[in-house]
N, C-alpha and C. Protein backbone atom coordinates (compact mmCIF):
# COMPACT_ATOMS: atom_id res chain seq x y z
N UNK A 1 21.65 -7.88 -16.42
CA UNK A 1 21.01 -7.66 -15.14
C UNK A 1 20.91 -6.15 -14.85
N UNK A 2 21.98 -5.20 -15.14
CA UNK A 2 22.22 -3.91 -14.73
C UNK A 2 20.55 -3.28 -15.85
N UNK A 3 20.75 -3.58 -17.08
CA UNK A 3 19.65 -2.77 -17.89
C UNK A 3 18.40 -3.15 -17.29
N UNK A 4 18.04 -4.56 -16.42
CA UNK A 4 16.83 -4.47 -15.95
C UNK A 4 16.34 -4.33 -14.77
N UNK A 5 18.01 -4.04 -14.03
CA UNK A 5 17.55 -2.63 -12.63
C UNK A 5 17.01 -1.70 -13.73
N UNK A 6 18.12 -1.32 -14.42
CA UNK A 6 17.77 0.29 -14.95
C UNK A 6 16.21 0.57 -15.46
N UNK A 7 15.58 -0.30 -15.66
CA UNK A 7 14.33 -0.55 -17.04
C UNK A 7 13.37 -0.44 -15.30
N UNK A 8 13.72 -0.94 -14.34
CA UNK A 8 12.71 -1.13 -13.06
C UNK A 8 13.15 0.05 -12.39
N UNK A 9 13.85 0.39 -12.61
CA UNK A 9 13.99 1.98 -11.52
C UNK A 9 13.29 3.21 -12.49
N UNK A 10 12.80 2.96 -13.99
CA UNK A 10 12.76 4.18 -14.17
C UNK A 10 10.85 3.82 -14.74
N UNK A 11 10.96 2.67 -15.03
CA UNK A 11 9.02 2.16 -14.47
C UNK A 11 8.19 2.15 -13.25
N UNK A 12 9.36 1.40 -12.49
CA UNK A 12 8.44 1.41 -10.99
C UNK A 12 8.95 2.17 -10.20
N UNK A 13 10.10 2.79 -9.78
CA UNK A 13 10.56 3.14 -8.68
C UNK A 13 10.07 4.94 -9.29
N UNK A 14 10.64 5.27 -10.29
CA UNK A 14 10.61 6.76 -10.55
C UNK A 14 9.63 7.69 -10.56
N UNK A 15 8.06 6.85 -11.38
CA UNK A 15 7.07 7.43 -11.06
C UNK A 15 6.15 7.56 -9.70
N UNK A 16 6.86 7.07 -8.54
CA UNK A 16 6.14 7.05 -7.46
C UNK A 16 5.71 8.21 -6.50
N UNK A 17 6.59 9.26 -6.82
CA UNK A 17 6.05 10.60 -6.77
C UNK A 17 6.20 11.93 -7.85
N UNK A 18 5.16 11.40 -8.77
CA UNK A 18 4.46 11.79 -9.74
C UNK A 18 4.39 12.95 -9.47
N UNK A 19 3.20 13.32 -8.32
CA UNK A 19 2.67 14.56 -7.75
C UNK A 19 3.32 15.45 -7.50
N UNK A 20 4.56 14.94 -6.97
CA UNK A 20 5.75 15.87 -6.32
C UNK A 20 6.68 16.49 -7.58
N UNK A 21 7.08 15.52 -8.49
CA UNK A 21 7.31 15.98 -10.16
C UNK A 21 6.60 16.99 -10.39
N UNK A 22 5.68 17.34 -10.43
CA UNK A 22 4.73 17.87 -11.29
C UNK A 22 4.69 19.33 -10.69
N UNK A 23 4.27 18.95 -9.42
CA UNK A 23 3.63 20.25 -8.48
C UNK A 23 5.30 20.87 -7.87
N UNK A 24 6.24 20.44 -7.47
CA UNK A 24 7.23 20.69 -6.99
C UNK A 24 7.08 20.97 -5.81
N UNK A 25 8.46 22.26 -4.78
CA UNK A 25 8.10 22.28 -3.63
C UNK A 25 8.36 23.93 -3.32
N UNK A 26 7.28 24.59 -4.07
CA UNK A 26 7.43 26.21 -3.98
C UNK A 26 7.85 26.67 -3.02
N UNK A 27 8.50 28.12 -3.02
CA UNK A 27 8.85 28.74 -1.76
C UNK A 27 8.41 30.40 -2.00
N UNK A 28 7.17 30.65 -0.66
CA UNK A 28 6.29 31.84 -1.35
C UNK A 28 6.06 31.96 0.34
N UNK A 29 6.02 33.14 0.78
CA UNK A 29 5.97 34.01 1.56
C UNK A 29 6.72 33.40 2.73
N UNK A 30 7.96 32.61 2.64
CA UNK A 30 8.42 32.09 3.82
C UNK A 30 8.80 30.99 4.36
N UNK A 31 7.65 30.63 3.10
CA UNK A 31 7.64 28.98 3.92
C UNK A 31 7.32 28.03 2.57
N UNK A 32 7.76 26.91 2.71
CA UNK A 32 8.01 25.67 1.79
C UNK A 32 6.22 25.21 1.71
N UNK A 33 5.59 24.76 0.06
CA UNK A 33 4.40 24.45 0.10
C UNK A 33 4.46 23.08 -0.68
N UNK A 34 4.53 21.92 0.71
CA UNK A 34 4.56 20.34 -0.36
C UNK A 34 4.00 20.36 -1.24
N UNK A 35 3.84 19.08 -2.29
CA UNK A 35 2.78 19.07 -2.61
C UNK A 35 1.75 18.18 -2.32
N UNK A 36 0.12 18.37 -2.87
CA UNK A 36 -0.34 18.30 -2.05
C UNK A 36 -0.62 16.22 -1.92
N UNK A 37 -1.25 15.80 -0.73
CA UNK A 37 -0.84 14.42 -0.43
C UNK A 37 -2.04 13.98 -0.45
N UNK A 38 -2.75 13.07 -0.96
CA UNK A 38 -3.91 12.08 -0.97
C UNK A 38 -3.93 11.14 -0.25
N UNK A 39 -4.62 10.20 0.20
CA UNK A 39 -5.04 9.33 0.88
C UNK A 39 -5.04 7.54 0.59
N UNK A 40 -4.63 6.61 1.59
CA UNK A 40 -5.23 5.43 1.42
C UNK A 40 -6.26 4.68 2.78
N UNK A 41 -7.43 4.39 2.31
CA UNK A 41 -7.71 3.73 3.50
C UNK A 41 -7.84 2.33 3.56
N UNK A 42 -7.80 1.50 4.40
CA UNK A 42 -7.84 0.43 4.79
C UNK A 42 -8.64 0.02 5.85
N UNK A 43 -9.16 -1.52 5.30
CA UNK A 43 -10.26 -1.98 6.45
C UNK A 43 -10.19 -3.34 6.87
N UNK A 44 -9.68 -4.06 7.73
CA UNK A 44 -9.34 -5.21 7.70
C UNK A 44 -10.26 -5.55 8.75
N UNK A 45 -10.84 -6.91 8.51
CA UNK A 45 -11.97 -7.79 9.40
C UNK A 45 -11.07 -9.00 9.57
N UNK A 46 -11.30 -9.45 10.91
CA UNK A 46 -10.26 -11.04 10.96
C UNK A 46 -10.84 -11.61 12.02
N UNK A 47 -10.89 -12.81 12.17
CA UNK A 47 -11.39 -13.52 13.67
C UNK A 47 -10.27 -14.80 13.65
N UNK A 48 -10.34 -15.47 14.76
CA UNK A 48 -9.58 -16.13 15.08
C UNK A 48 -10.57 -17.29 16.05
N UNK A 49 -10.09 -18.96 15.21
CA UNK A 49 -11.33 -19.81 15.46
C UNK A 49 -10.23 -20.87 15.87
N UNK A 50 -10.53 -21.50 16.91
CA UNK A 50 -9.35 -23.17 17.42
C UNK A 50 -10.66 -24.32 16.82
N UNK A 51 -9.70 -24.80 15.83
CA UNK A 51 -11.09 -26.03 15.18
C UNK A 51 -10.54 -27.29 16.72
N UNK A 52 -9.51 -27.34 16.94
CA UNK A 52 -9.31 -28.28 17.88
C UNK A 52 -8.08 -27.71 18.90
N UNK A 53 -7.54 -28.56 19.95
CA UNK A 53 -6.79 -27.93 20.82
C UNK A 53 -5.29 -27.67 20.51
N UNK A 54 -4.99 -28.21 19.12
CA UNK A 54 -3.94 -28.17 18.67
C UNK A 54 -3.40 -26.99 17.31
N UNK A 55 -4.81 -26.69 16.81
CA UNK A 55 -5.03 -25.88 15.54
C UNK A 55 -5.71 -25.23 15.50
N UNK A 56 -5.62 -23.88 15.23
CA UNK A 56 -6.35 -22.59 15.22
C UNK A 56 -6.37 -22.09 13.58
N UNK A 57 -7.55 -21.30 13.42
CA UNK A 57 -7.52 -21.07 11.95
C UNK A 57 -7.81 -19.49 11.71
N UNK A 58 -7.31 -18.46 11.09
CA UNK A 58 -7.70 -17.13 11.40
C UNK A 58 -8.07 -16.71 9.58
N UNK A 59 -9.44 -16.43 9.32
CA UNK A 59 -9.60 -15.83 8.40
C UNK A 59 -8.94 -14.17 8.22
N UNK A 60 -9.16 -13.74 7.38
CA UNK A 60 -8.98 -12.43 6.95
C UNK A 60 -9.21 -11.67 5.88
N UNK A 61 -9.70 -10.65 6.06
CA UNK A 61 -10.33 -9.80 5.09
C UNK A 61 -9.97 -8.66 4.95
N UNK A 62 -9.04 -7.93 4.04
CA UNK A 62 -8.33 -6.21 3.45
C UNK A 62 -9.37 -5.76 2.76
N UNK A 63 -9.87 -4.59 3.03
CA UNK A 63 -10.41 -3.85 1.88
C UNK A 63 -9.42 -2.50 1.85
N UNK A 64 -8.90 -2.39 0.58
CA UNK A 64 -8.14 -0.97 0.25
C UNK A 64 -8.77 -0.32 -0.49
N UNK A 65 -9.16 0.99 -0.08
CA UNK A 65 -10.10 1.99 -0.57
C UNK A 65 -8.34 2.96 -1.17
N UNK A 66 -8.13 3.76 -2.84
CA UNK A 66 -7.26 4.50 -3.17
C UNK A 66 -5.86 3.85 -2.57
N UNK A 67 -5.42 2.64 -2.92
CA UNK A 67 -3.81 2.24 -2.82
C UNK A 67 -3.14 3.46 -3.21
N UNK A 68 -1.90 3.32 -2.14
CA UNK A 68 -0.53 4.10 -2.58
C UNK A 68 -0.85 5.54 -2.22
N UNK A 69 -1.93 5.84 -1.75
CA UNK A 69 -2.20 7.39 -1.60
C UNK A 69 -1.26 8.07 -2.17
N UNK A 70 -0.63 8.17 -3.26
CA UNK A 70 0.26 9.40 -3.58
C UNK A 70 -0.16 9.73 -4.97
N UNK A 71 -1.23 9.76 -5.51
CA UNK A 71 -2.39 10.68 -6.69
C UNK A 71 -1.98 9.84 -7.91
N UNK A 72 -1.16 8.77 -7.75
CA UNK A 72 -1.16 7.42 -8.81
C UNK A 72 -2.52 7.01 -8.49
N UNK A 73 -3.27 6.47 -9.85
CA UNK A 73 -4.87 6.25 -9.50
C UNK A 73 -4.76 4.29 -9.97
N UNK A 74 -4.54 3.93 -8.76
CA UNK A 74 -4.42 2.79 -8.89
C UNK A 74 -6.18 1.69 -8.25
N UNK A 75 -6.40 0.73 -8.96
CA UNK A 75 -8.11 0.27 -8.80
C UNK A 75 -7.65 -0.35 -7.11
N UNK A 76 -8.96 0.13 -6.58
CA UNK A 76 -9.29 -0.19 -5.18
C UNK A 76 -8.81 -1.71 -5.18
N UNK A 77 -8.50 -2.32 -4.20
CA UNK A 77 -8.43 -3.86 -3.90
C UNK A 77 -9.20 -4.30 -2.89
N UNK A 78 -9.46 -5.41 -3.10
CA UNK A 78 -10.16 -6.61 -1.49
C UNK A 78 -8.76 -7.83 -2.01
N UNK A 79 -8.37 -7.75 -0.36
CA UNK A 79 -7.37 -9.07 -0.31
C UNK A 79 -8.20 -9.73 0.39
N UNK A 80 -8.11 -11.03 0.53
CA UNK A 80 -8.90 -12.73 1.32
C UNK A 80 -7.72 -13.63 1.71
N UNK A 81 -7.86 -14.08 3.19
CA UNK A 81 -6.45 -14.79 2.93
C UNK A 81 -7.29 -15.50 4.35
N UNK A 82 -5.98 -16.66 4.60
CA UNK A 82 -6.35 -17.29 5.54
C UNK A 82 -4.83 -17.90 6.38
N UNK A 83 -5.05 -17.85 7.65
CA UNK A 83 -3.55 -18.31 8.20
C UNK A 83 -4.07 -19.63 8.94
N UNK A 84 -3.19 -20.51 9.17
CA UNK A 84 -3.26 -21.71 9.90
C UNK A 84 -2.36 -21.65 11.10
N UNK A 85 -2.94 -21.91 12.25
CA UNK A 85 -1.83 -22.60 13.31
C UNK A 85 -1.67 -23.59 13.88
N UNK A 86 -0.66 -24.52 13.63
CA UNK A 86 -0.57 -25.77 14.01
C UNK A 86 0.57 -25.70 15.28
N UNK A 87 -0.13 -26.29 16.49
CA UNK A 87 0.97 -26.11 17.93
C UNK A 87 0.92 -27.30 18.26
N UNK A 88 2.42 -27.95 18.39
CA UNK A 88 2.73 -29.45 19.10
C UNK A 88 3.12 -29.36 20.23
């Protein structure tokens, strides 16, 4: 169990700031220069429909434009999902 923390901390957990590895965190006329930080955006569409007086149904729609914003170049996603509510 311990070697496959170890095998997951140094695949997934370690490279997650890559950028910051690489670029470091200089110190030049004073002041500390992160490095530098990229972006994720997100777009979520959802409505919310009562098929009857007891059950409601809510679609949903993610669009992720650049996951993880931290200069890992991971492929854009669309999530689709759907929730149910059932009230007695």
């Amino acid at each position: 169990m311990l070697v496959e923390a170890g095998r997951f901390a140094t695949e997934a957990i370690a490279p997650l700031n890559r950028v910051g590895d690489k670029h470091g965190t200089p110190f030049k006329d004073g002041t500390v220069a992160p490095p530098p930080r990229d972006y994720q955006a997100n777009l979520e569409l959802t409505s919310i429909a009562q098929v009857v007086p007891c059950w409601t149904v809510q679609p949903v729609y993610t669009s992720i434009w650049h996951p993880s914003g931290t200069g890992i170049r991971y492929p854009d996603a669309q999530v689709a999902g759907v929730r149910s509510i059932w009230r007695f």
